[in-house]
PDB file of N, CA and C in Angstrom:
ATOM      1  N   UNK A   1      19.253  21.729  80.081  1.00  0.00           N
ATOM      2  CA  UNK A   1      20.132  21.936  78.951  1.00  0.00           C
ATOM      3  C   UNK A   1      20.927  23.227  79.110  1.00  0.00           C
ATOM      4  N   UNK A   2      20.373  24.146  79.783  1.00  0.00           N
ATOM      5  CA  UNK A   2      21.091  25.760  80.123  1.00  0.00           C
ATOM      6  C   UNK A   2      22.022  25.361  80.825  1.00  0.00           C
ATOM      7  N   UNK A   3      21.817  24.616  81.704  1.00  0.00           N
ATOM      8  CA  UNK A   3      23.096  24.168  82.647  1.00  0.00           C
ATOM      9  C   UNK A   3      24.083  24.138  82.162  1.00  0.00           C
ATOM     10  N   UNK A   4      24.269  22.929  80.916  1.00  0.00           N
ATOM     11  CA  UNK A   4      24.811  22.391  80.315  1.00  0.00           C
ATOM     12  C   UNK A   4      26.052  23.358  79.880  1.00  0.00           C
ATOM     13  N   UNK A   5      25.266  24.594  78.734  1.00  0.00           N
ATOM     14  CA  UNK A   5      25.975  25.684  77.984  1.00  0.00           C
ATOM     15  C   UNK A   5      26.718  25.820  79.031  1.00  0.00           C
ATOM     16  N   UNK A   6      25.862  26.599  80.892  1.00  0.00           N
ATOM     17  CA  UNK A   6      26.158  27.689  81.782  1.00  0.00           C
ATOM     18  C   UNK A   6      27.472  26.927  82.351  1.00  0.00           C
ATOM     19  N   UNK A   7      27.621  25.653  82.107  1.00  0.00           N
ATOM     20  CA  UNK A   7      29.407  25.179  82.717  1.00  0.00           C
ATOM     21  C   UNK A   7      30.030  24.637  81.559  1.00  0.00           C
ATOM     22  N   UNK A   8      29.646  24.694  80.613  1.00  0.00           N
ATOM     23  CA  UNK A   8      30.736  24.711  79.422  1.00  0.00           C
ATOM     24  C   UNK A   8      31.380  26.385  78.959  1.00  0.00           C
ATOM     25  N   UNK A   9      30.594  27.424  79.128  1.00  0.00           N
ATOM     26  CA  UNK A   9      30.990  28.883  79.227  1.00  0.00           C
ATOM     27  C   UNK A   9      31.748  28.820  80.562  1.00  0.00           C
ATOM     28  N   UNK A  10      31.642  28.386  81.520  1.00  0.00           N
ATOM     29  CA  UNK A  10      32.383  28.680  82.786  1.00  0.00           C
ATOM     30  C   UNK A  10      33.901  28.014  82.646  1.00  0.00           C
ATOM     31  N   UNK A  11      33.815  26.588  81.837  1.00  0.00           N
ATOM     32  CA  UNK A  11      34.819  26.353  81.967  1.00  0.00           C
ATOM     33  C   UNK A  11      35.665  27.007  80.506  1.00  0.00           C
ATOM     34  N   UNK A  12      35.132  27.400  79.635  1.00  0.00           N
ATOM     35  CA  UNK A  12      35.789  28.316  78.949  1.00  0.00           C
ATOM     36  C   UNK A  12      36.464  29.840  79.422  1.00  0.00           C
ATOM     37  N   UNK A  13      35.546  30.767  80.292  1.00  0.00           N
ATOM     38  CA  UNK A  13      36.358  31.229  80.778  1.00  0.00           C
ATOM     39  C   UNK A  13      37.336  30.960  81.758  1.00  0.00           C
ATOM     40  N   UNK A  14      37.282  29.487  82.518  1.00  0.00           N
ATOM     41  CA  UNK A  14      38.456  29.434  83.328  1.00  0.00           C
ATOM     42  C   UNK A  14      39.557  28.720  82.727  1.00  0.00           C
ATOM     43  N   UNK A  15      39.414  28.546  81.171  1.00  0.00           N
ATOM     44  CA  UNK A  15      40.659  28.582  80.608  1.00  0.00           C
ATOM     45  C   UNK A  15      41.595  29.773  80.388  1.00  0.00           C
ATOM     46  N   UNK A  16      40.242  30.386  79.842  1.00  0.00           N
ATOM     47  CA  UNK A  16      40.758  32.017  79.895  1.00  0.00           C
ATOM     48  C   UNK A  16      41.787  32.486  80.525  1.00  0.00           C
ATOM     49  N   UNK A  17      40.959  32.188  81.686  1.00  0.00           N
ATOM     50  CA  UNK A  17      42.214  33.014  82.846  1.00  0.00           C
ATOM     51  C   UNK A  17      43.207  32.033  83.365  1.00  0.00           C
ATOM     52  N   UNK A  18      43.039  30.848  83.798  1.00  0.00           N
ATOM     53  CA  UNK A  18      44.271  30.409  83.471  1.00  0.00           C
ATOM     54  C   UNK A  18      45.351  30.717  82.714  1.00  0.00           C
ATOM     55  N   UNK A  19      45.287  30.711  81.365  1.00  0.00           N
ATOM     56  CA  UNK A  19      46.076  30.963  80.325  1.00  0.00           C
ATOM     57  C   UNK A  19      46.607  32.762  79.835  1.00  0.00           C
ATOM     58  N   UNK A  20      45.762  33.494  80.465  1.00  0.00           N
ATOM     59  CA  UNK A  20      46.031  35.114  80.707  1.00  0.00           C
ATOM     60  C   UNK A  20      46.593  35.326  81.534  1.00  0.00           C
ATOM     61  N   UNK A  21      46.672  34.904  82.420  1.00  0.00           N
ATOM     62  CA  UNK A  21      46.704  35.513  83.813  1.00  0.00           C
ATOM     63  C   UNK A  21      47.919  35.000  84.320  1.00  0.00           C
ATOM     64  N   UNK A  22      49.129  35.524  84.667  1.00  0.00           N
ATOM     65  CA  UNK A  22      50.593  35.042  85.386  1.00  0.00           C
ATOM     66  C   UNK A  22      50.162  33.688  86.555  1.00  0.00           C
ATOM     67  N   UNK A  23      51.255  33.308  86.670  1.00  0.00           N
ATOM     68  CA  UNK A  23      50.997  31.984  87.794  1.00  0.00           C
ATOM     69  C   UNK A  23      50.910  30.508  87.289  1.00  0.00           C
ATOM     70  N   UNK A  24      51.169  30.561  86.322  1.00  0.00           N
ATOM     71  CA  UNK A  24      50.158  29.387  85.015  1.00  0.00           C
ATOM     72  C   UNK A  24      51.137  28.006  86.027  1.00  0.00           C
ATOM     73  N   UNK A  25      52.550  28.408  86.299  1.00  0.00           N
ATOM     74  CA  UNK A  25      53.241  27.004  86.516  1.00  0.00           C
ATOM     75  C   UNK A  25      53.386  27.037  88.525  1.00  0.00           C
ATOM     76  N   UNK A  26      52.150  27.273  89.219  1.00  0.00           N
ATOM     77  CA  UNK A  26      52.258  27.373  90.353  1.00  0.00           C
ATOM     78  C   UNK A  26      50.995  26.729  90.271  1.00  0.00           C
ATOM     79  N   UNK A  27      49.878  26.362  89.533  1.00  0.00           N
ATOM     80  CA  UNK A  27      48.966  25.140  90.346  1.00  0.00           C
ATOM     81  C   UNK A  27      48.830  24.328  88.551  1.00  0.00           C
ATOM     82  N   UNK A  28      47.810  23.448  88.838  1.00  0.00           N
ATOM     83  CA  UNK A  28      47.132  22.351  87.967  1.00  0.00           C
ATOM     84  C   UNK A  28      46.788  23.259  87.205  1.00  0.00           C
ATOM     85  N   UNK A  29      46.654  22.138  86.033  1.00  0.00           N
ATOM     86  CA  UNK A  29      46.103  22.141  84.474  1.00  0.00           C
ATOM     87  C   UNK A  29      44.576  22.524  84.680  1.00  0.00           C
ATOM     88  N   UNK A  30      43.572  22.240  85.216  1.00  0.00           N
ATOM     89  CA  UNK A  30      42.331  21.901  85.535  1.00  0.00           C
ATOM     90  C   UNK A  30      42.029  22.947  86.960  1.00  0.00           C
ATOM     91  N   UNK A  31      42.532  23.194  87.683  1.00  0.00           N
ATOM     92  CA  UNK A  31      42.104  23.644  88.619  1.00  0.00           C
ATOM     93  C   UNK A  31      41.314  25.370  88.685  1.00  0.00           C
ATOM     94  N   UNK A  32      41.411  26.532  87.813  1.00  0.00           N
ATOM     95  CA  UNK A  32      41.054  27.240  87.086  1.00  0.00           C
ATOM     96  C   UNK A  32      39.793  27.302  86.684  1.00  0.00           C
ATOM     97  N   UNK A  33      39.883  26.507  85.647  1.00  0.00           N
ATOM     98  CA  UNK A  33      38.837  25.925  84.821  1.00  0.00           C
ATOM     99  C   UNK A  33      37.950  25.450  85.636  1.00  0.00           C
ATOM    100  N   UNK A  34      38.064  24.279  86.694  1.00  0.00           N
ATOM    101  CA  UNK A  34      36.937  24.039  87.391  1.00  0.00           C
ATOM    102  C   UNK A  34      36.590  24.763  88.567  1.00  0.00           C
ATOM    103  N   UNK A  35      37.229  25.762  89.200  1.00  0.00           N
ATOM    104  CA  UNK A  35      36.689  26.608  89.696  1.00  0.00           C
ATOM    105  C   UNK A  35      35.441  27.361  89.216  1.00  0.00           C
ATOM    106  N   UNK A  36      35.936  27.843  87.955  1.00  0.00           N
ATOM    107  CA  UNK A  36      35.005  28.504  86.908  1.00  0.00           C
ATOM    108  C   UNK A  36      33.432  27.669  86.839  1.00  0.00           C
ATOM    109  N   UNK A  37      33.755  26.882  86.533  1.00  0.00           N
ATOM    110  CA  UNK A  37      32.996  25.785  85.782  1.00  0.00           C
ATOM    111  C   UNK A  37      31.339  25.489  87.307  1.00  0.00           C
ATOM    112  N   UNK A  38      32.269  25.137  88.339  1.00  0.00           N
ATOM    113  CA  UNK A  38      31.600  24.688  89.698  1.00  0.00           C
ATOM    114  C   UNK A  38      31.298  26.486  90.020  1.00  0.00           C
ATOM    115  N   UNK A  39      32.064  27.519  90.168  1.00  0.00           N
ATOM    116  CA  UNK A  39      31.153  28.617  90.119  1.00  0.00           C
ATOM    117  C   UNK A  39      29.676  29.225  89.110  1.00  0.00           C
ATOM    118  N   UNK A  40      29.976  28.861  88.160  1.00  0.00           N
ATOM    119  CA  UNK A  40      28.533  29.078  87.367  1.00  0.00           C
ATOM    120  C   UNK A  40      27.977  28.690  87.292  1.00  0.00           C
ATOM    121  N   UNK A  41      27.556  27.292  87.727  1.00  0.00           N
ATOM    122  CA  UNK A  41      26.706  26.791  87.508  1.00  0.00           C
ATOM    123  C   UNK A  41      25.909  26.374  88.938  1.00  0.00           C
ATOM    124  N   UNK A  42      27.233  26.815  90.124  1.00  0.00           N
ATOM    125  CA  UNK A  42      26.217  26.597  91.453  1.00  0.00           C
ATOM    126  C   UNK A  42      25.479  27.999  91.661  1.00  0.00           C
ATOM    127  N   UNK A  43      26.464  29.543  90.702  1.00  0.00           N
ATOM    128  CA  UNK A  43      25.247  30.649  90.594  1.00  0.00           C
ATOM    129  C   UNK A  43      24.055  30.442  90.181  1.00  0.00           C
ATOM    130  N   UNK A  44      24.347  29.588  88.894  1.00  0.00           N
ATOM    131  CA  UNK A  44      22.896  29.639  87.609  1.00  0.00           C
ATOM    132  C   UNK A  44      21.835  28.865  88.653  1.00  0.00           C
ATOM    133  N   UNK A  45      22.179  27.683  89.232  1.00  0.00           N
ATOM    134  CA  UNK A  45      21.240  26.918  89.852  1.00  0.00           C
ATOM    135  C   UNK A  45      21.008  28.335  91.241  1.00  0.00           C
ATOM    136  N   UNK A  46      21.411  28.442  91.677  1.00  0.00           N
ATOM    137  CA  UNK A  46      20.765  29.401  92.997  1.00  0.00           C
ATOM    138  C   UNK A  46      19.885  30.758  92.158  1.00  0.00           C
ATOM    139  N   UNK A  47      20.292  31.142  91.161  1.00  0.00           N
ATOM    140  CA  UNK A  47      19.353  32.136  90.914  1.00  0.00           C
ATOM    141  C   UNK A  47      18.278  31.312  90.108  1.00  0.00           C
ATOM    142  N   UNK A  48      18.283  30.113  89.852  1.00  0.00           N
ATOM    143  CA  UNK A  48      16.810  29.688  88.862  1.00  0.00           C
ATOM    144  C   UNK A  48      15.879  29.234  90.384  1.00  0.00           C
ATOM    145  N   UNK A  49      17.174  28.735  91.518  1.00  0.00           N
ATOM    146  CA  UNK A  49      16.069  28.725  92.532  1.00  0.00           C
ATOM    147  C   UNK A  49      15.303  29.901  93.053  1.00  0.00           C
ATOM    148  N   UNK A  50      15.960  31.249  93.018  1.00  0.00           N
ATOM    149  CA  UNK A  50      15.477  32.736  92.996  1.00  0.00           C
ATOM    150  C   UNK A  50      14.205  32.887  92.317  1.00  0.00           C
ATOM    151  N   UNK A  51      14.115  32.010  91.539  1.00  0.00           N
ATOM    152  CA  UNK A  51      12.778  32.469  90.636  1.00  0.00           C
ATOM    153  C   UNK A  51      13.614  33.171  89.057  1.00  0.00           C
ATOM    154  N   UNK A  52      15.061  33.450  88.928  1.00  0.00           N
ATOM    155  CA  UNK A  52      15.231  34.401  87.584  1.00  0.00           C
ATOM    156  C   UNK A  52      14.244  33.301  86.216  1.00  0.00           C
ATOM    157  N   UNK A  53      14.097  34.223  85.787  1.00  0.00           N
ATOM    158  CA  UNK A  53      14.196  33.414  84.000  1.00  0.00           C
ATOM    159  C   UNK A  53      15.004  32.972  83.038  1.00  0.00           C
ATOM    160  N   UNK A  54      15.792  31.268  83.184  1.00  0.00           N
ATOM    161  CA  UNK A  54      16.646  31.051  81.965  1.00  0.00           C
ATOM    162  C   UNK A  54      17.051  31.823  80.610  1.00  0.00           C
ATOM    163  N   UNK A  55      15.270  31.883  79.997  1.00  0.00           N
ATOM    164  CA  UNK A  55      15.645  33.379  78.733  1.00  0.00           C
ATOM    165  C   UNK A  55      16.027  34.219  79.186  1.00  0.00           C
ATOM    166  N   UNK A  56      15.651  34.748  79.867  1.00  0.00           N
ATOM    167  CA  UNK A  56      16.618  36.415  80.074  1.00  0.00           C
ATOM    168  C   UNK A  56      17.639  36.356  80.430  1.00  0.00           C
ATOM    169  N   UNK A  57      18.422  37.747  80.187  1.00  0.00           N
ATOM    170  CA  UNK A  57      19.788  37.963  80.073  1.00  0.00           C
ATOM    171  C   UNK A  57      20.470  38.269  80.802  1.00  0.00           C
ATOM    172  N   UNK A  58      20.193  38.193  82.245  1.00  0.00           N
ATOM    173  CA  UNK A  58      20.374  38.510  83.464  1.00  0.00           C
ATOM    174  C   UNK A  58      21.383  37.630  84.464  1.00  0.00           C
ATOM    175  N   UNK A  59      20.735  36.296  84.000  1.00  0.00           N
ATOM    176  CA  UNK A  59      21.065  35.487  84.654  1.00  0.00           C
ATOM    177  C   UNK A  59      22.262  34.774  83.972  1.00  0.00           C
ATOM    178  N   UNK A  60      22.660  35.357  82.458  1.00  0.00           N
ATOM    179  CA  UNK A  60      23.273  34.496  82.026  1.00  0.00           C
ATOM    180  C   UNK A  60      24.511  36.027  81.957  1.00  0.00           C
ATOM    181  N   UNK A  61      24.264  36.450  82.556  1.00  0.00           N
ATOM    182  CA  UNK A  61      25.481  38.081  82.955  1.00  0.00           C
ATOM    183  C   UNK A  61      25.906  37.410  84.025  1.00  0.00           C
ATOM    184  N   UNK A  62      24.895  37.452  85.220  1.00  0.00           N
ATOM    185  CA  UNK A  62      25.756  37.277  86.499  1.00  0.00           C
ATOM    186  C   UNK A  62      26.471  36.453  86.948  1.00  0.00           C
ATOM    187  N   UNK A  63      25.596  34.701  86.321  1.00  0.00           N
ATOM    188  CA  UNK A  63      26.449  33.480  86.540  1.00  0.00           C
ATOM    189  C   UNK A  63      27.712  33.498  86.006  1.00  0.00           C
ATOM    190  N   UNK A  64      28.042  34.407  84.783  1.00  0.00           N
ATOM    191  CA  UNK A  64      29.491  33.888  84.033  1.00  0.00           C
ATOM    192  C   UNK A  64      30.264  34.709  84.512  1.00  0.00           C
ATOM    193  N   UNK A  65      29.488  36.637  84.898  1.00  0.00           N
ATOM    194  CA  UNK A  65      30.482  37.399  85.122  1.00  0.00           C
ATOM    195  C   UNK A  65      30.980  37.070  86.581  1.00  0.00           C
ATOM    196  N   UNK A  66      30.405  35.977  87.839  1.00  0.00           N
ATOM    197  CA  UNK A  66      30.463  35.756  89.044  1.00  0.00           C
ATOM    198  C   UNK A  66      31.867  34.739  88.513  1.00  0.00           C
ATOM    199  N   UNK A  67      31.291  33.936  87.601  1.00  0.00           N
ATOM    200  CA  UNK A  67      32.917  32.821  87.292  1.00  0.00           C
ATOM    201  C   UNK A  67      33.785  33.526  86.846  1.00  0.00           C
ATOM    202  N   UNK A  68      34.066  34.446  85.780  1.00  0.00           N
ATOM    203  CA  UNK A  68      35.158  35.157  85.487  1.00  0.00           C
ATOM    204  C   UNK A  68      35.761  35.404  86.801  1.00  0.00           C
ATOM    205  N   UNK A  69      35.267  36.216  87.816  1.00  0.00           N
ATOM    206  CA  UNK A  69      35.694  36.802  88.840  1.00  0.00           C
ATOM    207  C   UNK A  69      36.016  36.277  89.628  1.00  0.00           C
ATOM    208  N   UNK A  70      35.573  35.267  90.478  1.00  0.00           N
ATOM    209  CA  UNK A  70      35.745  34.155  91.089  1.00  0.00           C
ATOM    210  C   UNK A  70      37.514  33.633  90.213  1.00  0.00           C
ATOM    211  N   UNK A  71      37.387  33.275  89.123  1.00  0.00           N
ATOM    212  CA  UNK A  71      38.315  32.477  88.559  1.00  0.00           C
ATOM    213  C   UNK A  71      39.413  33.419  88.662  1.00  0.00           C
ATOM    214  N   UNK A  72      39.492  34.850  88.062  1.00  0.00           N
ATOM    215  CA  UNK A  72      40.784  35.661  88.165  1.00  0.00           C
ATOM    216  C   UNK A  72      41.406  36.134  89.761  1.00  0.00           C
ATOM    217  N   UNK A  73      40.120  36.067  90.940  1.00  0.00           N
ATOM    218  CA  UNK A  73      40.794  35.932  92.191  1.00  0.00           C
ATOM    219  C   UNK A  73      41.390  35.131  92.550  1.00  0.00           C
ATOM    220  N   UNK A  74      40.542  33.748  92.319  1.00  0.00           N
ATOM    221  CA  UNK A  74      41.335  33.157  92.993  1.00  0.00           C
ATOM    222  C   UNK A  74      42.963  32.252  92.489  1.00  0.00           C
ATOM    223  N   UNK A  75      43.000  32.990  90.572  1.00  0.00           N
ATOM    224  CA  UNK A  75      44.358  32.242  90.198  1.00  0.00           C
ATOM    225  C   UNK A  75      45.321  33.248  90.936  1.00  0.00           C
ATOM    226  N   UNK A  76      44.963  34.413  90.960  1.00  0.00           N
ATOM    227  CA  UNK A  76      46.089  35.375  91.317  1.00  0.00           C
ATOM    228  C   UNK A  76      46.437  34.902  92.966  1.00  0.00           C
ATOM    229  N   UNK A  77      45.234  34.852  93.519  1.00  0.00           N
ATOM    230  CA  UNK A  77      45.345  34.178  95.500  1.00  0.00           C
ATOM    231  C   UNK A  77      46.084  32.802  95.388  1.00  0.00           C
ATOM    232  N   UNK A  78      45.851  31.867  94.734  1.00  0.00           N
ATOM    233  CA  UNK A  78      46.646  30.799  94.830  1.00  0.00           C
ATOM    234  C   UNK A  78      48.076  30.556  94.532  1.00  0.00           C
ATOM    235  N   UNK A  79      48.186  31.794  93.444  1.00  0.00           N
ATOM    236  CA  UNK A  79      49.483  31.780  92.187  1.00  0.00           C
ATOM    237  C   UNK A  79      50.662  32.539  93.948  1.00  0.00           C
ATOM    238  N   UNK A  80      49.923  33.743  94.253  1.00  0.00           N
ATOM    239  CA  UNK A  80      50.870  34.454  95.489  1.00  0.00           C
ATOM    240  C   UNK A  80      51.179  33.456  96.750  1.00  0.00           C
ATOM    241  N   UNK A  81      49.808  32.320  96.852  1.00  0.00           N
ATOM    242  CA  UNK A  81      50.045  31.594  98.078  1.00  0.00           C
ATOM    243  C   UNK A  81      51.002  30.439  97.820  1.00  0.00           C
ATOM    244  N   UNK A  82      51.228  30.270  96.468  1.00  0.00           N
ATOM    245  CA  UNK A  82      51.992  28.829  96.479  1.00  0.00           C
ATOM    246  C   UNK A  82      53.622  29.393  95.951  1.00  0.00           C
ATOM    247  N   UNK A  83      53.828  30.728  95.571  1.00  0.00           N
ATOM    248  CA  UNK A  83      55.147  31.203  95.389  1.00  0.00           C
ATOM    249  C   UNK A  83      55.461  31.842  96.638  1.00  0.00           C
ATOM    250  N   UNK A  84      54.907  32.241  97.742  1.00  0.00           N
ATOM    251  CA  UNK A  84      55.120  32.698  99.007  1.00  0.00           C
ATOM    252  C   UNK A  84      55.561  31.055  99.717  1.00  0.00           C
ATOM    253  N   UNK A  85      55.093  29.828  99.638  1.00  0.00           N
ATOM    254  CA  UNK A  85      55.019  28.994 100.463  1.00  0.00           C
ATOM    255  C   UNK A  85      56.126  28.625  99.832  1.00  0.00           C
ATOM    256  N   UNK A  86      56.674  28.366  98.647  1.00  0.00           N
ATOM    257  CA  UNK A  86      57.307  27.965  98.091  1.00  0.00           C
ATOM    258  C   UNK A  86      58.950  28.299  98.385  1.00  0.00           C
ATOM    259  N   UNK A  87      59.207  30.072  98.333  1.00  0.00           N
ATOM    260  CA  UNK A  87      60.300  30.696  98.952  1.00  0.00           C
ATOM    261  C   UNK A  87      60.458  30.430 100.261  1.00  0.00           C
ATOM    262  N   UNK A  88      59.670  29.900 101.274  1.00  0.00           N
ATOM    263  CA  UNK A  88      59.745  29.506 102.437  1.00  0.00           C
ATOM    264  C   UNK A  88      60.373  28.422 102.098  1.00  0.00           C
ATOM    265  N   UNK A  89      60.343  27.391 101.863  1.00  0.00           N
ATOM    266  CA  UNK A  89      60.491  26.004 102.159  1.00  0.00           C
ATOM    267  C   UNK A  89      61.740  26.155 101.374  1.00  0.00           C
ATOM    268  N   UNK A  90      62.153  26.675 100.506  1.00  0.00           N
ATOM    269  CA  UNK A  90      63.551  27.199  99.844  1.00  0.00           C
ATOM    270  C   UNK A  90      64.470  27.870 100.968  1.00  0.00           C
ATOM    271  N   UNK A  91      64.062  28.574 101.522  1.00  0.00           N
ATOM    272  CA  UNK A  91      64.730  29.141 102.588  1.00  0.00           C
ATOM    273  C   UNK A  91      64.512  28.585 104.003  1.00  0.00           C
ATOM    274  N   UNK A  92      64.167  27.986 104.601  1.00  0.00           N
ATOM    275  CA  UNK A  92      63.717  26.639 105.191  1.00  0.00           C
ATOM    276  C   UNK A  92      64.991  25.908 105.014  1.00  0.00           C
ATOM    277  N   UNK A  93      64.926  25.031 104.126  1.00  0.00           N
ATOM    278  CA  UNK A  93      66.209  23.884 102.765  1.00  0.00           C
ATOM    279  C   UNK A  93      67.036  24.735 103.277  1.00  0.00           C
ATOM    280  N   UNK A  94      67.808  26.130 102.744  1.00  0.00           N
ATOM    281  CA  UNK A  94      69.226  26.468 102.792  1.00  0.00           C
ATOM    282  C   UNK A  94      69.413  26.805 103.880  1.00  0.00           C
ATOM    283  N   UNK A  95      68.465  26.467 104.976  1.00  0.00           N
ATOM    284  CA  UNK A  95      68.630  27.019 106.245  1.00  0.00           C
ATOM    285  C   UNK A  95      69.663  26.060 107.131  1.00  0.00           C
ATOM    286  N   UNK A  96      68.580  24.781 106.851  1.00  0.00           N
ATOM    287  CA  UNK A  96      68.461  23.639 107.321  1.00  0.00           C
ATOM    288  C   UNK A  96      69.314  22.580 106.788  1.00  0.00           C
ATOM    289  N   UNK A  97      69.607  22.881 105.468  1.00  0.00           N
ATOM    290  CA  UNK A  97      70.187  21.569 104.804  1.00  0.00           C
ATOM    291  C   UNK A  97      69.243  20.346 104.052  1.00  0.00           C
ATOM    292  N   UNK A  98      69.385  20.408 103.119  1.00  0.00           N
ATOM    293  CA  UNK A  98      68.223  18.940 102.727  1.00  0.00           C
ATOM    294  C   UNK A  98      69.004  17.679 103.142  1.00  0.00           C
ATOM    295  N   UNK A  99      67.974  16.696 103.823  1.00  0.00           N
ATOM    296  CA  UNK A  99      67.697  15.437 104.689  1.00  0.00           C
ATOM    297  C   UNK A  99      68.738  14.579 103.501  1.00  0.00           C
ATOM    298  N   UNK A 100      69.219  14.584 102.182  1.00  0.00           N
ATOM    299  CA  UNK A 100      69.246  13.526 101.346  1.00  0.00           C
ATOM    300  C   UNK A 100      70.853  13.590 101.502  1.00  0.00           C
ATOM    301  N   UNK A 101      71.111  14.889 102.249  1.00  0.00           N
ATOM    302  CA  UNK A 101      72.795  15.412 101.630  1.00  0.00           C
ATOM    303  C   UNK A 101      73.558  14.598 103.201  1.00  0.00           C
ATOM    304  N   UNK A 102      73.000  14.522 104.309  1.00  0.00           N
ATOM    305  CA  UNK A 102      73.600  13.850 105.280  1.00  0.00           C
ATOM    306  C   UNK A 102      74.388  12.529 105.171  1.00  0.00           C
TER     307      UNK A 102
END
């Protein structure tokens, strides 16, 4: 049932940052969020395999603060990799000419 909460909090904060965080129209609706979501809960499960204790408060710090973090790297890494790839292939096009105009 902890699970449960530990990727419904994950995917709450990877709305979070989705929706904070610049980049919003350079990937998916969902992709954020389930980063988040698949990060906390593959933490929560590796530290209950550790031996932590569900009650304590330890485990329910590191799994979410590991998804926050996880989630704000990698919108900002994806948001730079797909507006970098993007000005390429723009400049690429005016280089080249688009295929449709021949």
């Amino acid at each position: 049932m902890e699970l449960l909460f530990v990727a419904l909090f994950g995917a709450i904060i990877g709305l979070g940052a989705r929706y904070f965080l610049p980049g919003r129209s350079t990937q998916g609706s969902v992709l954020v969020p389930a980063i988040a979501t698949v990060t906390a809960s593959a933490v929560w499960v590796a530290l209950t395999w550790l031996g932590w204790n569900w009650a304590g408060g330890w485990i329910w710090w590191v799994s979410l603060g590991t998804a926050a973090a996880a989630s704000v790297v990698l919108n900002i890494t994806i948001s730079r990799r797909r507006i970098h790839a993007d000005q390429r292939m723009l400049q690429r096009l005016a280089k080249t000419g688009s295929p449709d105009t021949a």
